[in-house]
C-alpha atoms as a PDB file:
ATOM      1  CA  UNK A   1     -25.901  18.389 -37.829  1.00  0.00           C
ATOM      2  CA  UNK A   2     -27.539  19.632 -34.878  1.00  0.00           C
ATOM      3  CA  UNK A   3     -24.451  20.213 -32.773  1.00  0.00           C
ATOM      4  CA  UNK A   4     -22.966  22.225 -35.633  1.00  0.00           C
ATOM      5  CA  UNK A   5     -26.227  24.341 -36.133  1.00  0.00           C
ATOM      6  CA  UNK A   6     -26.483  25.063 -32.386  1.00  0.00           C
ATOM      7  CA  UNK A   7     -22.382  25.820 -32.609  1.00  0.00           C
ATOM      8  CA  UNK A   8     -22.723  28.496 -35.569  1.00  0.00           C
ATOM      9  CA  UNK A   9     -25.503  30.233 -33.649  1.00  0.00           C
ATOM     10  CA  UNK A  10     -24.071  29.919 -30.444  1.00  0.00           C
ATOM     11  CA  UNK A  11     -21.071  31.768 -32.303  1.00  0.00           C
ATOM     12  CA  UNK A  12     -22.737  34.491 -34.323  1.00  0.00           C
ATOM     13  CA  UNK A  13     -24.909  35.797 -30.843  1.00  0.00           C
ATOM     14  CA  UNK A  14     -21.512  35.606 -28.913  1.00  0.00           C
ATOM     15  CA  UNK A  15     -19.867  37.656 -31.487  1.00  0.00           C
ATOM     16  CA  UNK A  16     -22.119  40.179 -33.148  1.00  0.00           C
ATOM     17  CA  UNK A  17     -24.723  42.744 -32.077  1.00  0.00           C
ATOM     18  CA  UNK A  18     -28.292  43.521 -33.606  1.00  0.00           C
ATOM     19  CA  UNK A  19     -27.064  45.975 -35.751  1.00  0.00           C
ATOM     20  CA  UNK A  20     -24.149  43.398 -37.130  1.00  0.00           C
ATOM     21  CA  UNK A  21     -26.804  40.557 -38.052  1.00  0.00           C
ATOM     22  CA  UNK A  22     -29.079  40.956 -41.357  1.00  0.00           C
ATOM     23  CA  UNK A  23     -32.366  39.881 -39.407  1.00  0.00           C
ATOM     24  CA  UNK A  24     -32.477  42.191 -37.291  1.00  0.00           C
ATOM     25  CA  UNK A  25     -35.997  44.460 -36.841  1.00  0.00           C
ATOM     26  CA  UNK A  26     -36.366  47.901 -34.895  1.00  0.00           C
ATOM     27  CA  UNK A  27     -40.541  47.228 -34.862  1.00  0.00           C
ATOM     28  CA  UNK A  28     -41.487  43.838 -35.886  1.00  0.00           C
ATOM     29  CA  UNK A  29     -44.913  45.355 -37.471  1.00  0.00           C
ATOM     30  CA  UNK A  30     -45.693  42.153 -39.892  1.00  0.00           C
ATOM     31  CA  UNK A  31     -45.537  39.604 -36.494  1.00  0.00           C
ATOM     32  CA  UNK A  32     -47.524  42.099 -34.717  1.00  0.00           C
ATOM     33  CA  UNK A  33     -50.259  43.002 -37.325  1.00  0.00           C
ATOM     34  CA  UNK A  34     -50.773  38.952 -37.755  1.00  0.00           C
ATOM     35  CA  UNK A  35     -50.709  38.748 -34.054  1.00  0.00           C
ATOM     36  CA  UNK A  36     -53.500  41.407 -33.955  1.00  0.00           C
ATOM     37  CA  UNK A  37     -55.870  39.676 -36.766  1.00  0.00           C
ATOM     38  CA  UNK A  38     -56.146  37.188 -34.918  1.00  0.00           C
ATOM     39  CA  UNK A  39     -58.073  39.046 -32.091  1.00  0.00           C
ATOM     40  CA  UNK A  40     -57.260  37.009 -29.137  1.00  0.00           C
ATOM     41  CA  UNK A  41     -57.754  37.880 -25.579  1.00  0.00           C
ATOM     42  CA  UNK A  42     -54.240  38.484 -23.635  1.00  0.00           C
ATOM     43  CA  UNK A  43     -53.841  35.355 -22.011  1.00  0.00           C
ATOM     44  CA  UNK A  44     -53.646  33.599 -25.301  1.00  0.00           C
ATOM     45  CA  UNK A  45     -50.215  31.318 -25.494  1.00  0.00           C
ATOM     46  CA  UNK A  46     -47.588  32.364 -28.142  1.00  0.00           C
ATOM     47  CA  UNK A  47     -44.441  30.881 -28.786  1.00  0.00           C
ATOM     48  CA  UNK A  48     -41.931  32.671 -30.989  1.00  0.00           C
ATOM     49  CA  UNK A  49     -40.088  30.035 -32.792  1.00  0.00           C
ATOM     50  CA  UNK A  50     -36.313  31.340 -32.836  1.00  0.00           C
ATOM     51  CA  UNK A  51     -37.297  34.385 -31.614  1.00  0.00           C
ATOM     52  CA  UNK A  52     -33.687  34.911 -29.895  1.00  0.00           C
ATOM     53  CA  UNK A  53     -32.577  38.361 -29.563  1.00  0.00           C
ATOM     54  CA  UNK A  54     -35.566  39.420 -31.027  1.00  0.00           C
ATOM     55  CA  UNK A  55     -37.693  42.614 -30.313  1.00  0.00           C
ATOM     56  CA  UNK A  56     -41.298  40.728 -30.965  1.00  0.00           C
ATOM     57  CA  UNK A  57     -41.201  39.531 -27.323  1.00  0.00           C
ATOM     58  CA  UNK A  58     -40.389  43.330 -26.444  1.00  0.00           C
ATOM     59  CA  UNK A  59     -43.805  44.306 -28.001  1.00  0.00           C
ATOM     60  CA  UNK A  60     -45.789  41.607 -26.787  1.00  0.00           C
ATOM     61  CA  UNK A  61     -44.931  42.014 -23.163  1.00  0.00           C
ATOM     62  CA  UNK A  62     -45.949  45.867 -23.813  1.00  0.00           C
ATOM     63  CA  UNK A  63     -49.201  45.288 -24.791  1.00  0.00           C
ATOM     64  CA  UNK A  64     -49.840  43.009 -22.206  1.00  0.00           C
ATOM     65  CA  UNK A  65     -49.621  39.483 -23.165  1.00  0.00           C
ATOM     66  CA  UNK A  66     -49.320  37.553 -20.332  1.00  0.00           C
ATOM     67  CA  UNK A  67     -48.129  33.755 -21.964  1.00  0.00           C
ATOM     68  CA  UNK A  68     -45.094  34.624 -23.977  1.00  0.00           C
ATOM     69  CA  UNK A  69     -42.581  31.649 -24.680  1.00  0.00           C
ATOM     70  CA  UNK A  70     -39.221  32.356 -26.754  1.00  0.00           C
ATOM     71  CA  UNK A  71     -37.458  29.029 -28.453  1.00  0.00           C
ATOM     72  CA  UNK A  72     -34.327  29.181 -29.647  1.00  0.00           C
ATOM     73  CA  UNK A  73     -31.395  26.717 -30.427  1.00  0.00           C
ATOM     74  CA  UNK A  74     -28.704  29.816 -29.098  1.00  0.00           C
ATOM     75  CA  UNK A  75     -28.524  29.998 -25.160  1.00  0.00           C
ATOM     76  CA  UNK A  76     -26.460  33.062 -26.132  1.00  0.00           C
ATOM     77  CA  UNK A  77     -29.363  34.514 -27.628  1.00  0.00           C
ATOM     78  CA  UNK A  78     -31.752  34.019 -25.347  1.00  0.00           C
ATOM     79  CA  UNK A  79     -29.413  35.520 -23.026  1.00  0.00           C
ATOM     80  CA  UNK A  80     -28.551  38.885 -24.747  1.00  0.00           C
ATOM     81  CA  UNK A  81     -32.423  39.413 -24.687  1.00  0.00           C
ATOM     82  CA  UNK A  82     -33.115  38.432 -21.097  1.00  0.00           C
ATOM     83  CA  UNK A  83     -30.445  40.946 -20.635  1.00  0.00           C
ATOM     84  CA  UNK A  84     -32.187  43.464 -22.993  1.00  0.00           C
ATOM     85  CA  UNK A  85     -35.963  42.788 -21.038  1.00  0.00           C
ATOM     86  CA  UNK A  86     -34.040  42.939 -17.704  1.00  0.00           C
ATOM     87  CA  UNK A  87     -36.845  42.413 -14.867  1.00  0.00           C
ATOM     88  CA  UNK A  88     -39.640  41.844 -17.862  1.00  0.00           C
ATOM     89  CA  UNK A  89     -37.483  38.799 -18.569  1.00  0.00           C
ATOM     90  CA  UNK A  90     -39.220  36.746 -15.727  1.00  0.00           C
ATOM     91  CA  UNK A  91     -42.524  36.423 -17.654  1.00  0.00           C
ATOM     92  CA  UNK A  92     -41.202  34.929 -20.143  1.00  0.00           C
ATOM     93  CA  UNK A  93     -40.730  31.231 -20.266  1.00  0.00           C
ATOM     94  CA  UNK A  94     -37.272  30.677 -22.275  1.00  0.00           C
ATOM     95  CA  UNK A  95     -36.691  27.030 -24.242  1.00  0.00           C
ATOM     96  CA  UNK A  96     -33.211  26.814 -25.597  1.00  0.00           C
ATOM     97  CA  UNK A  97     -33.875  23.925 -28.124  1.00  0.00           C
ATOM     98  CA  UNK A  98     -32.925  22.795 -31.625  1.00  0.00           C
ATOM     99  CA  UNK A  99     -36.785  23.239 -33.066  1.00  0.00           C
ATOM    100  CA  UNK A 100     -37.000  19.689 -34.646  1.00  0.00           C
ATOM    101  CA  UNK A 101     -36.020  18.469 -31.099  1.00  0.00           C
ATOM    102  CA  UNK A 102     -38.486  20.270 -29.480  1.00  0.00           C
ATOM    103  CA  UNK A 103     -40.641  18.313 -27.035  1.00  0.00           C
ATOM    104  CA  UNK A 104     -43.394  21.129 -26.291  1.00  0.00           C
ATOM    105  CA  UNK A 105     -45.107  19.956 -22.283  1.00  0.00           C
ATOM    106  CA  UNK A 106     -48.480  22.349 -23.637  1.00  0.00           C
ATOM    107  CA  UNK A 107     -50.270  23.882 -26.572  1.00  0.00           C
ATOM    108  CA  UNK A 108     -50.430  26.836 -27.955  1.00  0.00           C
ATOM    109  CA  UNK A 109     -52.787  29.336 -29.586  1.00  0.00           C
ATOM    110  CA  UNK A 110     -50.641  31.146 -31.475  1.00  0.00           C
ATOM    111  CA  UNK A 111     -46.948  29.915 -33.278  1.00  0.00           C
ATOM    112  CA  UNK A 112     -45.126  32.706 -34.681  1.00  0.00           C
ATOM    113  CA  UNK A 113     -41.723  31.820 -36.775  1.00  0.00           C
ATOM    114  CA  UNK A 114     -39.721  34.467 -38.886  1.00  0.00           C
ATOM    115  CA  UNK A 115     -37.078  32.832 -40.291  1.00  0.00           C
ATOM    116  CA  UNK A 116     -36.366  29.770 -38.489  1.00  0.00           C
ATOM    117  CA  UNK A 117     -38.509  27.303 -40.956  1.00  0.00           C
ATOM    118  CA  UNK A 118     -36.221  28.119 -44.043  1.00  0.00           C
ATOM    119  CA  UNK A 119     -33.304  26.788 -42.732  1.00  0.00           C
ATOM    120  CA  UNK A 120     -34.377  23.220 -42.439  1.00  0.00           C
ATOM    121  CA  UNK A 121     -33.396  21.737 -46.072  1.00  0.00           C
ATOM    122  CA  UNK A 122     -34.418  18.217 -46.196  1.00  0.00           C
ATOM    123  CA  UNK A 123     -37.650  16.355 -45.670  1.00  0.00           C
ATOM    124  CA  UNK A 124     -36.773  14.879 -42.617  1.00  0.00           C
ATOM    125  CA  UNK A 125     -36.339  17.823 -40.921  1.00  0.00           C
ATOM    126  CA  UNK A 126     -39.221  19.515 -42.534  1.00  0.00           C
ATOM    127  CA  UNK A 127     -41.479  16.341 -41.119  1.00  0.00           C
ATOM    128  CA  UNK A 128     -40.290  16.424 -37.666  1.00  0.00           C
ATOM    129  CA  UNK A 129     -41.175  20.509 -37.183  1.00  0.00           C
ATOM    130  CA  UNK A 130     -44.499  20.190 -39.034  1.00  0.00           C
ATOM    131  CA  UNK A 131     -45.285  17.121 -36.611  1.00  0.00           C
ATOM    132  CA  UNK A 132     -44.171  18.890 -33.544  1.00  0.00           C
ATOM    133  CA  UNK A 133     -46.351  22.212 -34.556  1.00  0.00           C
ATOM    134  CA  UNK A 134     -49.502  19.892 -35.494  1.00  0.00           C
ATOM    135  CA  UNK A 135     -49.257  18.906 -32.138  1.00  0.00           C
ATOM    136  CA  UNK A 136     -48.430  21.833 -30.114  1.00  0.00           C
ATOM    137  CA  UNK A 137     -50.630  24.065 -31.339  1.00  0.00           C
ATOM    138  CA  UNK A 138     -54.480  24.463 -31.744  1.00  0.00           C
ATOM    139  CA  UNK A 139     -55.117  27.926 -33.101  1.00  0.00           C
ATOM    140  CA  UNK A 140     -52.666  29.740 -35.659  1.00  0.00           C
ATOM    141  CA  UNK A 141     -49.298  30.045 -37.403  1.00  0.00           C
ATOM    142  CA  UNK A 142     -47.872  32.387 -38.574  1.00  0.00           C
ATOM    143  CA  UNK A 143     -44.265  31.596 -40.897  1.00  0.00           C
ATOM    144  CA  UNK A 144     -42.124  33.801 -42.858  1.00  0.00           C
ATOM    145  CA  UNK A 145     -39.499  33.037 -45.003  1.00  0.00           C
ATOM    146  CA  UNK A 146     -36.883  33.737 -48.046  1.00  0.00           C
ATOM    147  CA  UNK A 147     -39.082  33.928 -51.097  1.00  0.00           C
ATOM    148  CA  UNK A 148     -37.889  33.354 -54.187  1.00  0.00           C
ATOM    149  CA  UNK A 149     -36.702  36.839 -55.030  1.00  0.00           C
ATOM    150  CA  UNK A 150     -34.795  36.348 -51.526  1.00  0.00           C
ATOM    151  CA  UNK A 151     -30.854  35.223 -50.940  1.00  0.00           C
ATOM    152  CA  UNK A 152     -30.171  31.738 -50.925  1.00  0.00           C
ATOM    153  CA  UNK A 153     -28.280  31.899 -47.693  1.00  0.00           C
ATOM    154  CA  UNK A 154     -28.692  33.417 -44.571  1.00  0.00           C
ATOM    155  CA  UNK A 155     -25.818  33.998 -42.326  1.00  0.00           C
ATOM    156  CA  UNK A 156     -23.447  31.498 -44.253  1.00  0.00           C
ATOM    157  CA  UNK A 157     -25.854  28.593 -44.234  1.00  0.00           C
ATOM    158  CA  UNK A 158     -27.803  27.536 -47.249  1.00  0.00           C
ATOM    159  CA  UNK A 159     -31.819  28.164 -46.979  1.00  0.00           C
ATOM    160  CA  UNK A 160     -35.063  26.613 -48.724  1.00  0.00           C
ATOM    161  CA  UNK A 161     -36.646  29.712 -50.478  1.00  0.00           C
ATOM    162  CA  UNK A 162     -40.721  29.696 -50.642  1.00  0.00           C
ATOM    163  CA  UNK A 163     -43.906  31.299 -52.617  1.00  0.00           C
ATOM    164  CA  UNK A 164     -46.861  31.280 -51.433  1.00  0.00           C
ATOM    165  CA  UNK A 165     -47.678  27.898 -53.288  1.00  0.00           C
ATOM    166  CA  UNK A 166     -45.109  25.949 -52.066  1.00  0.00           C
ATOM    167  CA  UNK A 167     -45.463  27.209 -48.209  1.00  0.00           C
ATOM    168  CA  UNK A 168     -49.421  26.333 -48.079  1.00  0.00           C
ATOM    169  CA  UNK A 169     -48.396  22.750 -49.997  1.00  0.00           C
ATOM    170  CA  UNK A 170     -45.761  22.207 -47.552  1.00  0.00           C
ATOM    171  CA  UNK A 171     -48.154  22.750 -44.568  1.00  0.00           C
ATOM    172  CA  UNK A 172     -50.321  20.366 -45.851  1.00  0.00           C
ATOM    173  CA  UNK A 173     -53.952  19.436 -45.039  1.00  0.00           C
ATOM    174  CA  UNK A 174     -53.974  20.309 -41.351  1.00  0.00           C
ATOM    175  CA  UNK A 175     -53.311  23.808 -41.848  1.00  0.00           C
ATOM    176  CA  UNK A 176     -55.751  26.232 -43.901  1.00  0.00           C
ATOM    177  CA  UNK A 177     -54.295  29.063 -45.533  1.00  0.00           C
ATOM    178  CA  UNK A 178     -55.446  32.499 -44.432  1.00  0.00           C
ATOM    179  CA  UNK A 179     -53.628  35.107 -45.502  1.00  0.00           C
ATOM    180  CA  UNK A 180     -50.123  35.701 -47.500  1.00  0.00           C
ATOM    181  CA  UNK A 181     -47.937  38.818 -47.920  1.00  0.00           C
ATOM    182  CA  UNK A 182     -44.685  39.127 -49.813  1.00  0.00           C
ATOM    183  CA  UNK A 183     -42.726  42.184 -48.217  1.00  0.00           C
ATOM    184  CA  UNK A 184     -39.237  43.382 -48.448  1.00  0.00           C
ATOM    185  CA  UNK A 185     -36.849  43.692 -45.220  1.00  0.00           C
ATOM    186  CA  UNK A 186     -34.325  46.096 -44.948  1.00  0.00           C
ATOM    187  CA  UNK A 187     -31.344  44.782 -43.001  1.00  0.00           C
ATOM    188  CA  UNK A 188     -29.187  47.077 -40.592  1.00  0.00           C
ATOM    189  CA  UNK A 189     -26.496  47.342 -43.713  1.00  0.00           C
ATOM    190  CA  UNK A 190     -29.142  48.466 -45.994  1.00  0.00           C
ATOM    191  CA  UNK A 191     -30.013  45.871 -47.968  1.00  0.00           C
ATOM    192  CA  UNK A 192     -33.130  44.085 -48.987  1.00  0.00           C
ATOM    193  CA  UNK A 193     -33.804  40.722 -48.394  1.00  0.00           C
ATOM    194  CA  UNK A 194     -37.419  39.308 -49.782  1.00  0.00           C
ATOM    195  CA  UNK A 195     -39.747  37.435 -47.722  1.00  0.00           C
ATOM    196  CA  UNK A 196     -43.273  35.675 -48.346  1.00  0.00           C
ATOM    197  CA  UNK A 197     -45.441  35.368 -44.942  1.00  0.00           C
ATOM    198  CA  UNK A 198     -48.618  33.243 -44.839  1.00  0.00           C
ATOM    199  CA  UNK A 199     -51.033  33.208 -41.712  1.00  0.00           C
ATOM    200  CA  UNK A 200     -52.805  29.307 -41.077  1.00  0.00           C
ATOM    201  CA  UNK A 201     -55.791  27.932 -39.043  1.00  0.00           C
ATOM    202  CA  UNK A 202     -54.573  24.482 -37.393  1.00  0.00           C
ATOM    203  CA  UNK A 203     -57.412  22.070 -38.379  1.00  0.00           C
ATOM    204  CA  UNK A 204     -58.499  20.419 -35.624  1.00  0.00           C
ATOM    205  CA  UNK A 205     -59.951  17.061 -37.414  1.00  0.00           C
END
């Protein structure tokens, strides 16, 4: 399964542009306005989980964070935006990894995903990234994903759709809910695709 995951991504950043892929966000406002609540000094470590070709790491390097990592399973990806950052790439540590294979060498204050977690569909899969995100991080999370107003799929593979409810249950007891937003994205063909972000505290027990 992982091989074919890594294939079809591998595939849809060789072939299409930003403007040809539904996820796709000019200003990534909700990442950054979580980012911000959290109020941490600039040196802070944040790993954007499938981040890819996407602007967040854009933003962060402009306001001056200084430990940015990008994971994502696409090497093509993570190409197109060193390619995009051009010199800014360099302080940026890049992981091309499949996230529930994901063997993280530090820890992290603040794990960012927007639309990675929803694509893992069985409870195996959900165990193994909630195990590797208890133990590489000690401050906050931040996941969005398809709510239950959302699509069912996302780029031809099926999803697991959330509420706020089942997202806090599903993070279970070492993560304390802090905030949750449902908000609607507008994808680069101009429609709407629903999503439910929550904010959580890693308990440290």
């Amino acid at each position: 399964m992982e091989s074919n995951n890594k294939n079809h991504w591998e595939t849809v950043y060789e072939t299409k542009n930003p403007d040809e892929v539904s996820w796709t966000q000019e200003i990534p406002k909700t990442a950054l306005d979580y980012i911000h609540s959290f109020h941490l000094p600039k040196n802070s470590k944040i790993i954007d989980i499938g981040g890819g070709d996407s602007n967040l790491v854009d933003y962060l390097i402009k306001e001056g964070y200084e430990n940015i990592t990008v994971l994502d399973i696409s090497a093509n990806a993570i190409e197109k935006a060193k390619e995009r950052l051009g010199k800014k790439a360099e302080k940026v540590n890049w992981i091309v990894s499949d996230i529930t294979e994901f063997k993280p060498d530090e820890v992290y204050d603040v794990w960012h995903d927007r639309a990675t977690f929803h694509f893992l569909t069985t409870n195996e899969q959900i165990e193994k990234y909630l195990t590797i995100a208890k133990k590489a991080l000690t401050g906050y999370l931040v996941i969005g994903t398809f709510s239950e107003n959302g699509p069912k799929k996302c780029s031809g593979l099926e999803i697991k759709q959330y509420n706020e409810e089942t997202l806090t249950t599903k993070m279970g007891n070492s993560f304390e809910k802090l905030k949750c937003i449902y908000e609607n994205h507008t994808t680069p063909f101009d429609t709407q695709q629903h999503f439910v972000f929550c904010s959580f505290k890693r308990k440290l027990n």
